[in-house]
Protein backbone atom coordinates (compact mmCIF):
# COMPACT_ATOMS: atom_id res chain seq x y z
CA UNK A 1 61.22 131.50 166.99
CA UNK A 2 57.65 131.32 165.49
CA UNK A 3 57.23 134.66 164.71
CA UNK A 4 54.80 136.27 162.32
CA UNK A 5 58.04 137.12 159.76
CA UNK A 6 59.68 133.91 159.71
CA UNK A 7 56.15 131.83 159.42
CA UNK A 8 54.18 134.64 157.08
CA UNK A 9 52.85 133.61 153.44
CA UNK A 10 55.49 135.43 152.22
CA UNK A 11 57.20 133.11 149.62
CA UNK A 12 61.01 134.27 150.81
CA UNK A 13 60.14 134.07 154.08
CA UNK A 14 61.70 131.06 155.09
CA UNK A 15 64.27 130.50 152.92
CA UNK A 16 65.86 133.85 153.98
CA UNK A 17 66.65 132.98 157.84
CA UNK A 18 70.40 133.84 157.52
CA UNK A 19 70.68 131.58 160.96
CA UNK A 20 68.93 128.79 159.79
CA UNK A 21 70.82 125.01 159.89
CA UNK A 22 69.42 122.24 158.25
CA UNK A 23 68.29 119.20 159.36
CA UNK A 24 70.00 116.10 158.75
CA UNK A 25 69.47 112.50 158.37
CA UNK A 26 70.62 109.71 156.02
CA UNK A 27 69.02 110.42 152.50
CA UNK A 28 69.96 110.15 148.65
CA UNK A 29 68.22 113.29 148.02
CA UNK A 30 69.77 116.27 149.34
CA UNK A 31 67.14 118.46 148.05
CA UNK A 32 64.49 117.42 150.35
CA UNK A 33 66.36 116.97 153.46
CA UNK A 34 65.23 120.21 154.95
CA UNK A 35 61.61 120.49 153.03
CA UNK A 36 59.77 120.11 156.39
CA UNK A 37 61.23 123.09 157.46
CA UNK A 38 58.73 125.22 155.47
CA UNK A 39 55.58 123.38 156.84
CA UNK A 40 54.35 126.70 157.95
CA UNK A 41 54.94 129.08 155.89
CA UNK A 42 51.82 129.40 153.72
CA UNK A 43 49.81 130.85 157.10
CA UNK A 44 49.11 134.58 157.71
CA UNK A 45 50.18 136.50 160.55
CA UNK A 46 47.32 136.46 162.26
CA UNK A 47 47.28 132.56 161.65
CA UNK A 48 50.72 132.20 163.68
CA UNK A 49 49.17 134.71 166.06
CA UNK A 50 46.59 132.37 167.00
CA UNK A 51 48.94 129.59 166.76
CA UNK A 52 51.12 130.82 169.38
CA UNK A 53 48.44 131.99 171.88
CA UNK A 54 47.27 128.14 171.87
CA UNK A 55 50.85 126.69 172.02
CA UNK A 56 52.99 126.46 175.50
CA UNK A 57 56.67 128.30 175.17
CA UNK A 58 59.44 125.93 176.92
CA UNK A 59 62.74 126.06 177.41
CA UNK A 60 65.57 123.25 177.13
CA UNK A 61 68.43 122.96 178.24
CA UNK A 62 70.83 120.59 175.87
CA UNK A 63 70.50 116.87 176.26
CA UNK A 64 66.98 117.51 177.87
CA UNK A 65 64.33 114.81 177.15
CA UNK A 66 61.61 115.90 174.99
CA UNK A 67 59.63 112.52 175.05
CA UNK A 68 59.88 109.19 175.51
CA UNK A 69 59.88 105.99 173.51
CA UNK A 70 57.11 103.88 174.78
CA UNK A 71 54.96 106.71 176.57
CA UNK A 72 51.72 108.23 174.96
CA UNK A 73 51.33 110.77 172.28
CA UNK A 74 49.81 113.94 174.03
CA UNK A 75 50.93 116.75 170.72
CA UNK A 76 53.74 118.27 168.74
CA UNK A 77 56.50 120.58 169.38
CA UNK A 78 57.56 123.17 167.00
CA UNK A 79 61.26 123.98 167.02
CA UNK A 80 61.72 127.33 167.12
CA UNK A 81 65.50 127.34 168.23
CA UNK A 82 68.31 124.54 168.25
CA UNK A 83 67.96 121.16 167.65
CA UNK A 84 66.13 117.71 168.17
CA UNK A 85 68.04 114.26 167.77
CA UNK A 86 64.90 111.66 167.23
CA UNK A 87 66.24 108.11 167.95
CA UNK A 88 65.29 104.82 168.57
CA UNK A 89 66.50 102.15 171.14
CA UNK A 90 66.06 98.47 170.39
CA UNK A 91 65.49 95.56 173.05
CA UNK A 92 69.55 95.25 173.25
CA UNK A 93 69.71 98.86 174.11
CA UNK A 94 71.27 99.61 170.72
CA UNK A 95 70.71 103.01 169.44
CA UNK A 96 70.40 104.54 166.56
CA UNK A 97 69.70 108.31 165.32
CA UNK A 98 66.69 108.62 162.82
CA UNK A 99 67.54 112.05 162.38
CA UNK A 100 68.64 116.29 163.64
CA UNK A 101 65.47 118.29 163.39
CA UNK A 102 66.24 122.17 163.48
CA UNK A 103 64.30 125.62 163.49
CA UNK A 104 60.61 125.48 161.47
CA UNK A 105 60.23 121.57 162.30
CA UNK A 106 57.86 119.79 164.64
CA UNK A 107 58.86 116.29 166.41
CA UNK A 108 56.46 114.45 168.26
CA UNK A 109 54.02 112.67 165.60
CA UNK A 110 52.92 111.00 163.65
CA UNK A 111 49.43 110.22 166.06
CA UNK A 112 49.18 114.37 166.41
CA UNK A 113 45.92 113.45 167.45
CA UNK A 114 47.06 111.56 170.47
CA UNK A 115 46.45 107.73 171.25
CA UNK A 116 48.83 104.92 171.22
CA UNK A 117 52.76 105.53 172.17
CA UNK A 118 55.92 106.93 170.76
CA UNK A 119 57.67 104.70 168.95
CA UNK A 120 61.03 106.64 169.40
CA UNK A 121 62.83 109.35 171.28
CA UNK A 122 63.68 112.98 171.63
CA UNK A 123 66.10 114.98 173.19
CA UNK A 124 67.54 118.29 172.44
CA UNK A 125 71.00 118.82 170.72
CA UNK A 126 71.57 121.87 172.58
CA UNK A 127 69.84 124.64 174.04
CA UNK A 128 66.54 124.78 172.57
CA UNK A 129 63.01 126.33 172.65
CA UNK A 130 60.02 124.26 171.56
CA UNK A 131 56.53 124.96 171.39
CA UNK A 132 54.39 122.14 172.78
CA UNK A 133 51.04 122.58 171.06
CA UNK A 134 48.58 119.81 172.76
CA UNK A 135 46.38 117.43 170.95
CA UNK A 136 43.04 118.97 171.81
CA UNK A 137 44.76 122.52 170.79
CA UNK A 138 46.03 121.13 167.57
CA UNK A 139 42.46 119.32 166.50
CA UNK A 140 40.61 122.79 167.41
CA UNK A 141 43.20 124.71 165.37
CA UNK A 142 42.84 122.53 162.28
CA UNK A 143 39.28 122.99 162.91
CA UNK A 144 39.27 126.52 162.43
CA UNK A 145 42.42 127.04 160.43
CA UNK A 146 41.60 125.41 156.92
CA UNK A 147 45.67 126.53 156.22
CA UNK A 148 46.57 124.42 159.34
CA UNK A 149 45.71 121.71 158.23
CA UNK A 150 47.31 121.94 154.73
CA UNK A 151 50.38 123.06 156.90
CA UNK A 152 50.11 119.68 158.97
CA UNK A 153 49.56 117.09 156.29
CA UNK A 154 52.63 118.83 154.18
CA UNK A 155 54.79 118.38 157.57
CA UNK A 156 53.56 115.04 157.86
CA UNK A 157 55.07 114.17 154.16
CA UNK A 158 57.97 115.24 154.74
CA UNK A 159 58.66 113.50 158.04
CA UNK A 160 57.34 110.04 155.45
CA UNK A 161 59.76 111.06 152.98
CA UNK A 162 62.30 111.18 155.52
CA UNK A 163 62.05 107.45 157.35
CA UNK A 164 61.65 106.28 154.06
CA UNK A 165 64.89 107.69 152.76
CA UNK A 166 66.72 105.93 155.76
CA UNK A 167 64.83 102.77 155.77
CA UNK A 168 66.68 102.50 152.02
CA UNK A 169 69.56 103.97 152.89
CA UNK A 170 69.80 101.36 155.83
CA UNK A 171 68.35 98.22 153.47
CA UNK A 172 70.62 99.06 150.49
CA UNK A 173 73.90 100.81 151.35
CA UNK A 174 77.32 99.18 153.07
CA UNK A 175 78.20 101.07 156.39
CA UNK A 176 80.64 102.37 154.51
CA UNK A 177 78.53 103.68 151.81
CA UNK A 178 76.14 105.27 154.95
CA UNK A 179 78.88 106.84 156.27
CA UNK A 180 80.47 108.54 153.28
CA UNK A 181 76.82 109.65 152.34
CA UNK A 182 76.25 111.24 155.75
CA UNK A 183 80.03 113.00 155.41
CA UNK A 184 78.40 114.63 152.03
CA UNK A 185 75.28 115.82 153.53
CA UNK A 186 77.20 116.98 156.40
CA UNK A 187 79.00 119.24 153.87
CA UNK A 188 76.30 120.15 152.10
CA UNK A 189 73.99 121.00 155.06
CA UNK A 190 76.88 122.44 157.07
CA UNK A 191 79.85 123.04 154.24
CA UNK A 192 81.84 125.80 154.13
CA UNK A 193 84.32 126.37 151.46
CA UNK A 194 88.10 127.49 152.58
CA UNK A 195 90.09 127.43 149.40
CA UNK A 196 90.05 123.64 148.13
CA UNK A 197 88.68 121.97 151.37
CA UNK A 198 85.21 122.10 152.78
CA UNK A 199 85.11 122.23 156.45
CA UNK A 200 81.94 121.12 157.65
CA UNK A 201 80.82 123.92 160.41
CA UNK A 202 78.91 121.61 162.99
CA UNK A 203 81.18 119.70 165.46
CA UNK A 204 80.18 116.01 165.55
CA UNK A 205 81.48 112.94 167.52
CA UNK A 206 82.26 110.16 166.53
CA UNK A 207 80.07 108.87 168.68
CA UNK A 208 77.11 110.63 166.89
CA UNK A 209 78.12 109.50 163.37
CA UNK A 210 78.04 105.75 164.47
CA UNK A 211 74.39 106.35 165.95
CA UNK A 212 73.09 107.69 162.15
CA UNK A 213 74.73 105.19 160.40
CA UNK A 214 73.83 102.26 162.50
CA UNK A 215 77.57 101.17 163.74
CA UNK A 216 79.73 101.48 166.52
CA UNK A 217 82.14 104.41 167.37
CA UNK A 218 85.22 102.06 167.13
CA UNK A 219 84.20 101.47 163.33
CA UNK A 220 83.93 104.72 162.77
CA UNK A 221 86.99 106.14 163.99
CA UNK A 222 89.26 102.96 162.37
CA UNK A 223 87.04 104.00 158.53
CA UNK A 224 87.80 107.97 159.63
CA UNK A 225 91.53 107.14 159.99
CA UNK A 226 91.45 105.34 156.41
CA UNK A 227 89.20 108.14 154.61
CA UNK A 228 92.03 110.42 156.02
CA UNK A 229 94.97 108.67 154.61
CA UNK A 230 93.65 107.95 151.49
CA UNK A 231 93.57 111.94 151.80
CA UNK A 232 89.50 112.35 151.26
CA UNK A 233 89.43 113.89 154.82
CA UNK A 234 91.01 115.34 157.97
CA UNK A 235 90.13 115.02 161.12
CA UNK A 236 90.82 117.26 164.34
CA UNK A 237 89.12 117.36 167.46
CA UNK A 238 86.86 120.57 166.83
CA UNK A 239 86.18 119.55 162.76
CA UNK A 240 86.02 117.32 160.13
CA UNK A 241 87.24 118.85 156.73
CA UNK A 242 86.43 117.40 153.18
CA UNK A 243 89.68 117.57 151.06
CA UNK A 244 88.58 115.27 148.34
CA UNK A 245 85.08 115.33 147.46
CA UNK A 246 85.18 113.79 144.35
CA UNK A 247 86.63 111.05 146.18
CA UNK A 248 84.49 110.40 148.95
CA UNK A 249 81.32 110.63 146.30
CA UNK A 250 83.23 107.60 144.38
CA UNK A 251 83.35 105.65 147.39
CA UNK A 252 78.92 105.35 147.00
């Protein structure tokens, strides 16, 4: 939640949240895939304080809309818990995932001022509480709150730095190249070592790989049944393991 500790000027502050998942979209730099997650933390605790009196609490329930493609900007939501799947949905009614935005992210820009529409989607990966702050809030806050506005701009960077990692990923990588990149940050974000494999801790459809990497589920699960006898994976129904990843990075 947005609470004093985990958004204080501390400097371990939020790199210490033990329950903390990163976010996760298609990128060849691993080290900045979560960076928006510390948007905040250079404010004081009476900063948050003030933050939180002019932001609305809700609660979400998972696969709960949080906007709309198409209707008009009215503010951000923090993410305090779970997750946010942004996505877009073409004329065809083709979808794809831009990206999973966890804890200490906002979703909802980039006009945080309000005007014009949403260009994509949001809906919540599970159960999730957001805090709406409006666009007359958030202008008044920056206002007042010099940090805020630092806070903002940084957040707004590293939402550019993400859509402009997938635009290249997207313009420049094979599907299969997309998808053996998203395995690897999957293990990286989610990883967890169990003697030589590295099961990734998040359970993901097939369905929900296809969306990120811009393909269909059939492709995916034919290419997941040849990563896994070629022995760079296993597959179950609850989680994907990594047996080989030397192997799978050879395959970018």
């Amino acid at each position: 939640m947005l609470t004093d500790d985990k958004y204080s000027h501390s400097k371990d502050s939020a790199d210490d949240q033990g329950d903390h998942s990163s976010a996760v979209y298609l990128s060849d730099l691993f080290s900045e895939i979560d960076e928006g997650a510390n948007f905040l933390n250079r404010l004081s605790k009476e900063e948050v304080a003030k933050i939180r009196k002019a932001g609305i609490p809700r609660k979400y329930r998972k696969k709960d809309q949080v906007f709309f493609q198409g209707e008009e900007h009215k503010g951000i939501w923090l993410i305090e818990q779970g997750s946010v799947r942004t996505f877009y949905v073409g004329p065809t009614g083709r979808e794809i995932t831009l990206a999973l935005w966890t804890s200490g992210h906002f979703v909802g820009g980039p006009e945080i001022f309000g005007g014009g529409e949403h260009v994509w989607s949001g809906e919540t990966q599970e159960e999730a509480e957001l805090l709406f702050l409006s666009s007359g809030d958030l202008r008044k806050l920056i206002e007042e709150i010099p940090n805020f506005a630092v806070c903002i701009i940084n957040g707004l960077v590293a939402k550019g730095k993400c859509y402009s990692a997938l635009v290249q990923m997207l313009a420049t990588r094979s599907v299969n190249e997309r998808l053996a990149q998203l395995l690897i940050i999957f293990a990286d974000t989610h990883g967890r070592q169990d003697g030589d494999t590295l099961l990734i801790d998040k359970k993901i459809t097939h369905d929900q790989l296809a969306n990120i990497v811009g393909s269909t589920r059939q492709w995916v699960t034919t290419t997941l049944d040849k990563f896994q006898k070629q022995g760079v994976i296993s597959v179950s129904r609850q989680q994907i393991a990594i047996e080989d990843l030397a192997a799978l990075k050879c395959m970018l």
